[in-house]
N, C-alpha and C. Protein backbone atom coordinates (compact mmCIF):
# COMPACT_ATOMS: atom_id res chain seq x y z
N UNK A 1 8.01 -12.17 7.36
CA UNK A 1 6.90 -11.76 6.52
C UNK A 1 6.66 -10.27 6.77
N UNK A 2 6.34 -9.67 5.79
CA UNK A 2 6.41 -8.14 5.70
C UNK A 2 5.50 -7.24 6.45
N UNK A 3 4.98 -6.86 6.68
CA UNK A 3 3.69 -5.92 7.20
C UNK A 3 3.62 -4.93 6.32
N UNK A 4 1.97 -4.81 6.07
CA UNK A 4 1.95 -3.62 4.69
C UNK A 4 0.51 -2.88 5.51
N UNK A 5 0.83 -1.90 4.54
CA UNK A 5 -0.55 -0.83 4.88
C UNK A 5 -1.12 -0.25 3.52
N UNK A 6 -2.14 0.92 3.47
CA UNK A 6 -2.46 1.04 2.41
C UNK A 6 -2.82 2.94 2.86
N UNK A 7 -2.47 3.69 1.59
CA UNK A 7 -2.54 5.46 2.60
C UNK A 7 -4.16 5.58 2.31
N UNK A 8 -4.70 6.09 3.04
CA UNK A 8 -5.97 6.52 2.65
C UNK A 8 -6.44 7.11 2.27
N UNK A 9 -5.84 8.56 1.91
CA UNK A 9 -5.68 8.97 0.77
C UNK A 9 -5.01 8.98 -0.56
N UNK A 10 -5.93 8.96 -1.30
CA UNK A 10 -5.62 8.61 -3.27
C UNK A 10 -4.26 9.26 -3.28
N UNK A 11 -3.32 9.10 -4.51
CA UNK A 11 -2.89 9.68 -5.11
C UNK A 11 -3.34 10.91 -6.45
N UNK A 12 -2.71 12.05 -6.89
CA UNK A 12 -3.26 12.57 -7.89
C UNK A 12 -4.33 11.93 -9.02
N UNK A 13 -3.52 10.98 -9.18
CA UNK A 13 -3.89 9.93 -10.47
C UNK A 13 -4.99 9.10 -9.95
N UNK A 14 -5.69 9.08 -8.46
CA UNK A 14 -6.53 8.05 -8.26
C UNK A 14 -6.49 6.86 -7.64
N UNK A 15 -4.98 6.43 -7.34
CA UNK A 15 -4.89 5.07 -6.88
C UNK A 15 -4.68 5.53 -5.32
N UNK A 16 -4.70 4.35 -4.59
CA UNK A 16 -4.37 4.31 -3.04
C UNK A 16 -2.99 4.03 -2.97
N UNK A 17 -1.80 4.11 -2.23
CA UNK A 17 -0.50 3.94 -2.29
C UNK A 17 0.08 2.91 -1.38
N UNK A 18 -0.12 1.30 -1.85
CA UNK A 18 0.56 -0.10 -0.62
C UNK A 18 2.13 0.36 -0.56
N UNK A 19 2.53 0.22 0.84
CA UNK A 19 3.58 0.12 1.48
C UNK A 19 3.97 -0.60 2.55
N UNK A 20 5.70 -1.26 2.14
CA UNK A 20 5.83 -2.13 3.30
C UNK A 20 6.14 -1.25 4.69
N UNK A 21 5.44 -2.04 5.56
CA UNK A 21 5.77 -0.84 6.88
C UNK A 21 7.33 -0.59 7.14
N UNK A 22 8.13 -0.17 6.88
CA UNK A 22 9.55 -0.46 7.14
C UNK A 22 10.01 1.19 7.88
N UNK A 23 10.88 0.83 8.41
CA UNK A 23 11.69 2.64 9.03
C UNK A 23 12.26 2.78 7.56
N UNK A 24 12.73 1.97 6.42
CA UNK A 24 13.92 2.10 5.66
C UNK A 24 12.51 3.10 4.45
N UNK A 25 11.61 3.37 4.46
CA UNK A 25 10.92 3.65 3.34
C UNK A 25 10.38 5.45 4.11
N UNK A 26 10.95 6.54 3.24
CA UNK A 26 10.85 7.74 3.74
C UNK A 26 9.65 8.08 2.97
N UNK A 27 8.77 7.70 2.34
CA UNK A 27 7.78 7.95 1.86
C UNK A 27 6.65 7.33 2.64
N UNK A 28 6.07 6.95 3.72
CA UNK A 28 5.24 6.34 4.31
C UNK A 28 4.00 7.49 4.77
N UNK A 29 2.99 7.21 3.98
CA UNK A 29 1.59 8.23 4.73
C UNK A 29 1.81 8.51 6.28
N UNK A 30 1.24 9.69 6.72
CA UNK A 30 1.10 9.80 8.25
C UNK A 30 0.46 8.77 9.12
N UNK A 31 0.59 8.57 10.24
CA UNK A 31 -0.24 7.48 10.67
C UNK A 31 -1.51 7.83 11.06
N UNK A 32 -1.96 9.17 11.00
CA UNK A 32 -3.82 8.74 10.94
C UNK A 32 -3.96 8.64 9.27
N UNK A 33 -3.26 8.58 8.38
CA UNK A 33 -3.89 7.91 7.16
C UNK A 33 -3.46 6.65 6.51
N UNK A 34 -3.13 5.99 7.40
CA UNK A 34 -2.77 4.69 7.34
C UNK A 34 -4.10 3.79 7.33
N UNK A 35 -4.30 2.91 6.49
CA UNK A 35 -5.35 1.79 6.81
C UNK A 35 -3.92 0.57 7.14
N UNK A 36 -4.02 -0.49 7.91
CA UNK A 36 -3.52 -1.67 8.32
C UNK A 36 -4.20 -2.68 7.44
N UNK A 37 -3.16 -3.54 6.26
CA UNK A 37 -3.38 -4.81 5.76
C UNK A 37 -2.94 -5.73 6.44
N UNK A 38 -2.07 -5.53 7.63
CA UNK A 38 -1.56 -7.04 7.85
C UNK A 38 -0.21 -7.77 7.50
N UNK A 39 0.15 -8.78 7.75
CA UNK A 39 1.22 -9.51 7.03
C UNK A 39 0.56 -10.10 6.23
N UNK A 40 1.83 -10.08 4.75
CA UNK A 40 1.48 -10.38 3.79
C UNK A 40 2.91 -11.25 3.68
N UNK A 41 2.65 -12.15 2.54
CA UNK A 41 4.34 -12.68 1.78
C UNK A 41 4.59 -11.57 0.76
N UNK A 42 3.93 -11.15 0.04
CA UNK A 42 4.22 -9.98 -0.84
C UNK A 42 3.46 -8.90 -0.82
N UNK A 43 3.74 -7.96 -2.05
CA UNK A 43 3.09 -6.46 -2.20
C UNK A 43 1.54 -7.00 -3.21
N UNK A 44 1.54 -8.37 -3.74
CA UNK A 44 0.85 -8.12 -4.59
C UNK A 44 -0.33 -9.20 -3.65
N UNK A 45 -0.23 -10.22 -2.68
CA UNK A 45 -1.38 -10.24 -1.70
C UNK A 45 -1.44 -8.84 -0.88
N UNK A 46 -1.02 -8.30 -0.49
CA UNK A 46 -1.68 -7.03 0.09
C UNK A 46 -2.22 -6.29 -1.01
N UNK A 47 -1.95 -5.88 -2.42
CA UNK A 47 -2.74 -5.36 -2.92
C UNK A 47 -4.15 -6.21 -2.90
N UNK A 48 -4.26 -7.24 -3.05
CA UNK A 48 -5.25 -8.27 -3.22
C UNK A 48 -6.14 -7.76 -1.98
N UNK A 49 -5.11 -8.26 -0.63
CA UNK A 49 -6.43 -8.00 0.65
C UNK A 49 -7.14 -6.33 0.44
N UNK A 50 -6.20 -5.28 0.38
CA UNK A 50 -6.87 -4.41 0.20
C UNK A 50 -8.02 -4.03 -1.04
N UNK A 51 -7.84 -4.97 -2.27
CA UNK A 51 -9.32 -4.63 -3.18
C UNK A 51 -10.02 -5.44 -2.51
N UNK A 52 -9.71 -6.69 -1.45
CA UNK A 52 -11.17 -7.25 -0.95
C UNK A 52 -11.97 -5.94 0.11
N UNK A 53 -10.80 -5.39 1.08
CA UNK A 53 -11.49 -4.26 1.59
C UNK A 53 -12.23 -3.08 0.75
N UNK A 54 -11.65 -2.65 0.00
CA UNK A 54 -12.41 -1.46 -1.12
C UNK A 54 -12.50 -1.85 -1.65
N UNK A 55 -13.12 -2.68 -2.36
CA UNK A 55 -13.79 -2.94 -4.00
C UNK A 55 -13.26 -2.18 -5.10
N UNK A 56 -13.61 -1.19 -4.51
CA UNK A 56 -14.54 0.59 -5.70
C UNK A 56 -13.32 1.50 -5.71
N UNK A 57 -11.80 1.12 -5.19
CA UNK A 57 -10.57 2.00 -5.19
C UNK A 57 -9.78 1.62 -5.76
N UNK A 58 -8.85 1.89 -6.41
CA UNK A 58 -7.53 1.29 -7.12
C UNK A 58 -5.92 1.30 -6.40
N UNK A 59 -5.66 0.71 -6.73
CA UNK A 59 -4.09 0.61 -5.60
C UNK A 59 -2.56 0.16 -6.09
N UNK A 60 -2.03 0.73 -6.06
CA UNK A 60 -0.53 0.57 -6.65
C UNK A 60 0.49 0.76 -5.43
N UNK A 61 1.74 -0.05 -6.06
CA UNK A 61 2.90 -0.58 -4.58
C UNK A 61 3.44 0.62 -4.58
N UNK A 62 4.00 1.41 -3.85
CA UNK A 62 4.83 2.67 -3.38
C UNK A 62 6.40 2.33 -4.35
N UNK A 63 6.83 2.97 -5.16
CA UNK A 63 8.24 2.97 -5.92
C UNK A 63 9.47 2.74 -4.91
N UNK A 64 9.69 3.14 -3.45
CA UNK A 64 10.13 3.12 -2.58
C UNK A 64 10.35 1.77 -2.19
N UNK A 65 9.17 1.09 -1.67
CA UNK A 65 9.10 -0.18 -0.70
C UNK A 65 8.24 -0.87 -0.95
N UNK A 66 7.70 -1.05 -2.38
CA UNK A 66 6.66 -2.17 -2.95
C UNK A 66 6.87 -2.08 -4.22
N UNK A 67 8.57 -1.91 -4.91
CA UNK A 67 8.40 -1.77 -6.44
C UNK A 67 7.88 -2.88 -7.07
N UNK A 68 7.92 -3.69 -6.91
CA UNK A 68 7.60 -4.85 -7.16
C UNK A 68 6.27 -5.04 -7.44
N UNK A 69 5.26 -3.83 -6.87
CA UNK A 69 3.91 -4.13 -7.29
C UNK A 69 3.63 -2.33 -7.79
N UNK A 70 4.34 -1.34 -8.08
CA UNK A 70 4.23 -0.10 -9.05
C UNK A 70 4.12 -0.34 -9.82
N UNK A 71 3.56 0.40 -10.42
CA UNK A 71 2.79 0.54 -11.91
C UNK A 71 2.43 1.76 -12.46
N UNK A 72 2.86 3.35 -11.67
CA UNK A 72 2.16 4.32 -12.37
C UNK A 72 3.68 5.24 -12.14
C-alpha cells in the first residue's frame, strides 16, 4: 500500500499537489512542505483524506506519481 503526502504549498493554479512518497518521483515538495496522508490503496483516497483535512483547498495527483488522480 502506497504512502502519499500532500505539498503545502498551492500550485500556480491553486490546487495542493498529492504524491506517492516514492524515491522513483523527482518532483516531490521539500520535506518541510510536506503534509503526511498516510497509506492509502490509491491517489484518489488520499485525495479524499486530504479534503477531510482542508475542506477550503483543492488538490490534484502529481503527473509524475499520482497520474491517475491529475487533472490540471
Amino acid at each position: 500500500m502506497p504512502y502519499f503526502i500532500v505539498n503545502r504549498n498551492a500550485q500556480p493554479t491553486g490546487e495542493h499537489e498529492v504524491h506517492e512518497n516514492t524515491h522513483t518521483c523527482n518532483h516531490l515538495p521539500e520535506p518541510e512542505n510536506r503534509i503526511d496522508l498516510g497509506f492509502h490503496n490509491s491517489c484518489y483516497e488520499a485525495i479524499a483524506a486530504a479534503k477531510r483535512l482542508y475542506p477550503s483547498h483543492t488538490f490534484d495527483g502529481c503527473y509524475y506519481c499520482a497520474n491517475a488522480c491529475h487533472t490540471k
